[in-house]
Protein backbone atom coordinates (compact mmCIF):
# COMPACT_ATOMS: atom_id res chain seq x y z
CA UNK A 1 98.32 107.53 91.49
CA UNK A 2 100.25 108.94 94.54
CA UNK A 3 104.10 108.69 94.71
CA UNK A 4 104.25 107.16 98.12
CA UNK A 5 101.48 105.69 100.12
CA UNK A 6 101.56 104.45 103.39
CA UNK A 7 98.01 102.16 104.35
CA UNK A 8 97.44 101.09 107.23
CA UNK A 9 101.19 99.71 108.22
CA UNK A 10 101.39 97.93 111.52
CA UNK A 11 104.61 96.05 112.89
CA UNK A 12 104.61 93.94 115.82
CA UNK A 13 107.94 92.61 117.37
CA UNK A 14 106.51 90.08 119.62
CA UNK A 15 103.05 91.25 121.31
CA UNK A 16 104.33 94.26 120.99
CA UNK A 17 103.09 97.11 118.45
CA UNK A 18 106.33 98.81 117.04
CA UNK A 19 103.97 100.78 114.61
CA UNK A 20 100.35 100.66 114.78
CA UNK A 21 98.13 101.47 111.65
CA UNK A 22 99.76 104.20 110.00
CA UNK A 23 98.81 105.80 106.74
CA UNK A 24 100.27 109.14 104.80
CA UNK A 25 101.17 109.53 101.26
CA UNK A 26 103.96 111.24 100.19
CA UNK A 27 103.69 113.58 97.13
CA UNK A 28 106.07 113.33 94.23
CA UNK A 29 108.85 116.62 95.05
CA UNK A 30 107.95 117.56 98.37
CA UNK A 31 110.18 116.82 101.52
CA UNK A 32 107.74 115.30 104.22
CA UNK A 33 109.54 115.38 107.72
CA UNK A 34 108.85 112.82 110.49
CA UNK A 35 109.16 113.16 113.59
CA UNK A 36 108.20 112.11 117.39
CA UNK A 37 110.20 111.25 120.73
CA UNK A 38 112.72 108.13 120.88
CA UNK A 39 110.79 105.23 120.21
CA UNK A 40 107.90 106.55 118.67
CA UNK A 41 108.85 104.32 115.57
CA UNK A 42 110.28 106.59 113.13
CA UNK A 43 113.34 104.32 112.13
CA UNK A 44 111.11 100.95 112.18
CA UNK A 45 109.03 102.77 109.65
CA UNK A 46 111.92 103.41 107.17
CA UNK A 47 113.13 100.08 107.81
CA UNK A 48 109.62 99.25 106.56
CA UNK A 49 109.38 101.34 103.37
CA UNK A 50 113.32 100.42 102.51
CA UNK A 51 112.53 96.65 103.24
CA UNK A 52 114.32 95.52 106.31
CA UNK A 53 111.03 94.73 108.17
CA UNK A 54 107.90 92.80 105.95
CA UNK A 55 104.99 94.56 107.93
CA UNK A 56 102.44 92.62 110.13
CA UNK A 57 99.50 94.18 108.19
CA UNK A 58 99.14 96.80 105.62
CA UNK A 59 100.99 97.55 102.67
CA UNK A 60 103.24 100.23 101.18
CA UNK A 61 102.65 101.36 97.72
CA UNK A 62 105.28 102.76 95.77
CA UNK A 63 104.35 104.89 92.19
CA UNK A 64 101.18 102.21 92.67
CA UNK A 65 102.91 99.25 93.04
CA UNK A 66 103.12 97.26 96.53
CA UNK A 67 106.56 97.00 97.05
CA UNK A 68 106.23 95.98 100.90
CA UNK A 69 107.98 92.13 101.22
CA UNK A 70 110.36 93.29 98.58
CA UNK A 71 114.05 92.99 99.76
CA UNK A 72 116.09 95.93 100.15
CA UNK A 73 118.17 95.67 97.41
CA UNK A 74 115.02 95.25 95.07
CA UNK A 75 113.34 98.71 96.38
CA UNK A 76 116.67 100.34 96.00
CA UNK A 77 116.66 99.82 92.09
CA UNK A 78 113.03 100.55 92.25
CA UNK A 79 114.34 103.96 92.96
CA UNK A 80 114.09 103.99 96.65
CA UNK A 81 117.66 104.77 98.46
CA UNK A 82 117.99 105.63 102.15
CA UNK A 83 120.93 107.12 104.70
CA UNK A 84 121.31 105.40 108.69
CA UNK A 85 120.87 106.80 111.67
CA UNK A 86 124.92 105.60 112.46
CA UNK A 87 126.81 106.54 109.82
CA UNK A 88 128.95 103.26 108.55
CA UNK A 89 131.26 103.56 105.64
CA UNK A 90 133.54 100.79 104.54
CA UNK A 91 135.94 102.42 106.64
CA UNK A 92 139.14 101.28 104.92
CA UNK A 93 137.97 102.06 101.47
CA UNK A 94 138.25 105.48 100.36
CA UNK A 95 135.79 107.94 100.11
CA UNK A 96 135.62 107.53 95.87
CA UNK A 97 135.66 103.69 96.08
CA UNK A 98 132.45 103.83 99.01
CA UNK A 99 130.56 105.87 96.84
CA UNK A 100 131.62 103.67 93.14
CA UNK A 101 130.11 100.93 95.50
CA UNK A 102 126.72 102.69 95.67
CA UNK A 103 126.73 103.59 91.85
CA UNK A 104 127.34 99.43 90.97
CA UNK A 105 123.22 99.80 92.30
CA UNK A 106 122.45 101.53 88.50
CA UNK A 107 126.29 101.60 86.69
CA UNK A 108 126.89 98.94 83.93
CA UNK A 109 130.77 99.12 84.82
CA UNK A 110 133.51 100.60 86.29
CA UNK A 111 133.79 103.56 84.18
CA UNK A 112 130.02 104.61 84.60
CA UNK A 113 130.03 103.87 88.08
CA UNK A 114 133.37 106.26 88.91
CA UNK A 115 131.58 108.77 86.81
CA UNK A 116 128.33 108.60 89.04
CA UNK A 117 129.78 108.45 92.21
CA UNK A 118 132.45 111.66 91.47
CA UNK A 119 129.22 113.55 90.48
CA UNK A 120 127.66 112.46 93.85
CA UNK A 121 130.61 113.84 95.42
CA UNK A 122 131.04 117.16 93.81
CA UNK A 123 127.27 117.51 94.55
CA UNK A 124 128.01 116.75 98.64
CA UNK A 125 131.08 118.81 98.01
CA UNK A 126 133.33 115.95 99.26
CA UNK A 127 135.12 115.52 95.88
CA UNK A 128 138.38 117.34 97.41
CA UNK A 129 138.19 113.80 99.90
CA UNK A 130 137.83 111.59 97.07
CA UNK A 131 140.96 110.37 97.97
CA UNK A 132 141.18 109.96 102.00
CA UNK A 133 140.10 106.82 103.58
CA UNK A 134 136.77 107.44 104.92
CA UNK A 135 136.99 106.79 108.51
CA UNK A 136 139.19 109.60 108.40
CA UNK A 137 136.53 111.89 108.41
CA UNK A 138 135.16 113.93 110.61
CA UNK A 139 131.31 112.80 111.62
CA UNK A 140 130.05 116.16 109.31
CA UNK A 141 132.02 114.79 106.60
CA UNK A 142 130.74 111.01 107.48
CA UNK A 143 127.31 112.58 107.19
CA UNK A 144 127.54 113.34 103.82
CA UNK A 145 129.17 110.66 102.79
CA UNK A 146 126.24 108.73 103.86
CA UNK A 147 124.21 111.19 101.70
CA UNK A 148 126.54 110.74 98.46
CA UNK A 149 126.25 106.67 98.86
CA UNK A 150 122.61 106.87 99.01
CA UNK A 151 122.48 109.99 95.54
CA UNK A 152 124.97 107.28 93.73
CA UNK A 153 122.13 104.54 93.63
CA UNK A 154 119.72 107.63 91.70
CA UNK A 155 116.79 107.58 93.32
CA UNK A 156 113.66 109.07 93.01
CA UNK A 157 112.74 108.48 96.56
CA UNK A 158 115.25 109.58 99.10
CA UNK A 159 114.86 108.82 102.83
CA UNK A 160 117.36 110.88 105.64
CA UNK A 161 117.52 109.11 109.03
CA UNK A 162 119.28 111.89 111.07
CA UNK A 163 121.33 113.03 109.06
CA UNK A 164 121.87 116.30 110.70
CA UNK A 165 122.94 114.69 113.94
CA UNK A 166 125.80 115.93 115.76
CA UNK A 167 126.26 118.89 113.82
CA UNK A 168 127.70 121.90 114.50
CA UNK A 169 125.82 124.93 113.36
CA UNK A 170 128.09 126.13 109.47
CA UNK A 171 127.60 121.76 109.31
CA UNK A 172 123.36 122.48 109.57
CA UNK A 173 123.76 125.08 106.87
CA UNK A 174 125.66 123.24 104.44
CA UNK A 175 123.61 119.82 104.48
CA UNK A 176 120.37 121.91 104.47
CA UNK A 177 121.85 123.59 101.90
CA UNK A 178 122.40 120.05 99.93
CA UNK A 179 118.58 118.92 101.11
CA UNK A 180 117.24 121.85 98.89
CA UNK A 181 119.85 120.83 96.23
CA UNK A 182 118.48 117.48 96.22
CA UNK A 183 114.67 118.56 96.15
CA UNK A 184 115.83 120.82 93.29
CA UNK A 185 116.89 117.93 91.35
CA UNK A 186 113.64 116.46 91.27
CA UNK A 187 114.07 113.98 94.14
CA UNK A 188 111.52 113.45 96.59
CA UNK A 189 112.84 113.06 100.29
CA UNK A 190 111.45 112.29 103.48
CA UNK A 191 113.59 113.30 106.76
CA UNK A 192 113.74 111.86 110.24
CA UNK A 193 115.04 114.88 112.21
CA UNK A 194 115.24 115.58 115.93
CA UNK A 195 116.74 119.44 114.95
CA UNK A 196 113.18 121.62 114.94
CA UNK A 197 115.19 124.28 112.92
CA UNK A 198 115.90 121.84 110.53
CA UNK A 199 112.71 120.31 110.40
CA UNK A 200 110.50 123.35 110.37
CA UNK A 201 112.61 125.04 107.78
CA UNK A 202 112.85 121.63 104.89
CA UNK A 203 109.90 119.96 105.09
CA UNK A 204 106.44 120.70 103.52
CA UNK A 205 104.73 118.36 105.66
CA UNK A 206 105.36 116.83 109.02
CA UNK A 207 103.51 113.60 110.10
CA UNK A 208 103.99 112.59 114.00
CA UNK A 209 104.20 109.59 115.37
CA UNK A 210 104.10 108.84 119.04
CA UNK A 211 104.30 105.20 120.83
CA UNK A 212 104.11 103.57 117.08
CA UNK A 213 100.86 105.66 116.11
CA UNK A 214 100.13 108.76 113.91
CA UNK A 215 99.57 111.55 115.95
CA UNK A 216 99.38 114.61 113.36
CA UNK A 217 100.08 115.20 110.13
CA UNK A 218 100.04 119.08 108.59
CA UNK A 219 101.84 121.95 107.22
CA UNK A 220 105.15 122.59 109.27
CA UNK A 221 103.21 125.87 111.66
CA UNK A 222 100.43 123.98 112.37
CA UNK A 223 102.24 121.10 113.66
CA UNK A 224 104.18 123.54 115.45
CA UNK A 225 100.58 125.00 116.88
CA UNK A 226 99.02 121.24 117.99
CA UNK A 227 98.47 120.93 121.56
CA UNK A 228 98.57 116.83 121.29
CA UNK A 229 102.25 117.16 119.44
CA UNK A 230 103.37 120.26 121.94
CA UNK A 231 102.27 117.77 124.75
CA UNK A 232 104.04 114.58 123.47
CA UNK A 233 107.30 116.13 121.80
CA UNK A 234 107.43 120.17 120.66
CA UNK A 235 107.23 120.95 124.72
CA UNK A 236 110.72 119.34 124.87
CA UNK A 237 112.27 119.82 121.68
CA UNK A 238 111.41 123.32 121.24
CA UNK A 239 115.31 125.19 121.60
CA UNK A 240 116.75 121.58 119.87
């Protein structure tokens, strides 16, 4: 039974084909990155596999059961918990009470979710913020945040919509630094990354996807070393 798999998904918005019959699995505790230019369809795909969007064909499969047409909040207690691409914390809630939010996903009350969600933020190394309200923070701290919402619901599956945006270089090293953490714990996580540094160094496989269709799919060097993925991203993206 594979952890994730991905058959065949098409979405159409109109007559046109966001995503066009893609397929991967993902493997239970490997990071699998995913990338391509803007508007190849990476985000419509997570909105797929979180829920948002009910695909036009296909079917997403999730420890072997079809979980595509569930509602969000269904595949996040299924075990399936995602970060956004714009960060958006309740913004006049502190940094604590945004994450106890999360943990209410799993937590049978108060106590258990406080408990959850400090742990989430020790982990992200925000507990010293616990306190400050979150729009207060600065976008590296927003980003993890965002990262500590999604740990509080405890999933299994873990999906990172570019979450390394905007950040300076010591900001790259510490949320790689927390990717690996999370992989260490057992969670599987698949990234959406424009950063090739980032990319190249996290993931154990890369799938492509370019004008809504797979492209490539391989080991992070030979993505790196495919003339059809040089041609329709890598030539550009290269020094990112």
């Amino acid at each position: 039974m594979n952890f994730l798999e991905v058959n065949k998904v098409s979405i159409f918005f109109g007559g046109l084909a966001a995503i066009k019959d893609v397929s991967f699995v993902l493997n239970q505790g490997e990071i699998l990155g995913l990338i391509g230019p803007n508007g190849a369809g990476k985000t419509t795909l997570f909105n797929v596999l979180n829920g948002f969007y009910r695909p036009s064909r296909g079917e997403v499969r999730f420890k072997g059961e079809k979980v595509s047409g569930f509602k969000p909040h269904r595949i996040c207690r299924l075990g399936i918990a995602r970060t956004f691409q714009v960060v958006k914390p309740l913004q006049r809630m502190s940094v604590l009470d945004n994450v106890i939010t999360s943990a209410f996903v799993r937590a049978g009350g108060k106590r258990q979710a406080e408990k959850i969600a400090r742990d989430a933020l020790e982990f992200t190394g925000l507990f010293a913020d616990r306190d400050a309200i979150s729009k207060s923070l600065p976008l590296g701290k927003r980003k993890r945040l965002e990262i500590a919402r999604a740990l509080a619901t405890q999933p299994e599956l873990l999906l990172l919509d570019e979450s390394f945006a905007g950040l300076n270089p010591s900001e790259l090293d510490v949320s790689m630094g927390i990717v690996r953490q999370i992989k260490d714990k057992g969670i599987t996580i698949m990234i959406i990354e424009h950063h090739m540094r980032v990319i190249m160094a996290l993931s154990d496989r890369i799938v492509v996807l370019n004008y809504g269709e797979k492209i490539a799919e391989g080991a992070p060097q030979e993505i790196r070393n495919n003339a059809q993925v040089v041609e329709a991203y890598l030539g550009d993206s290269q020094n990112a």
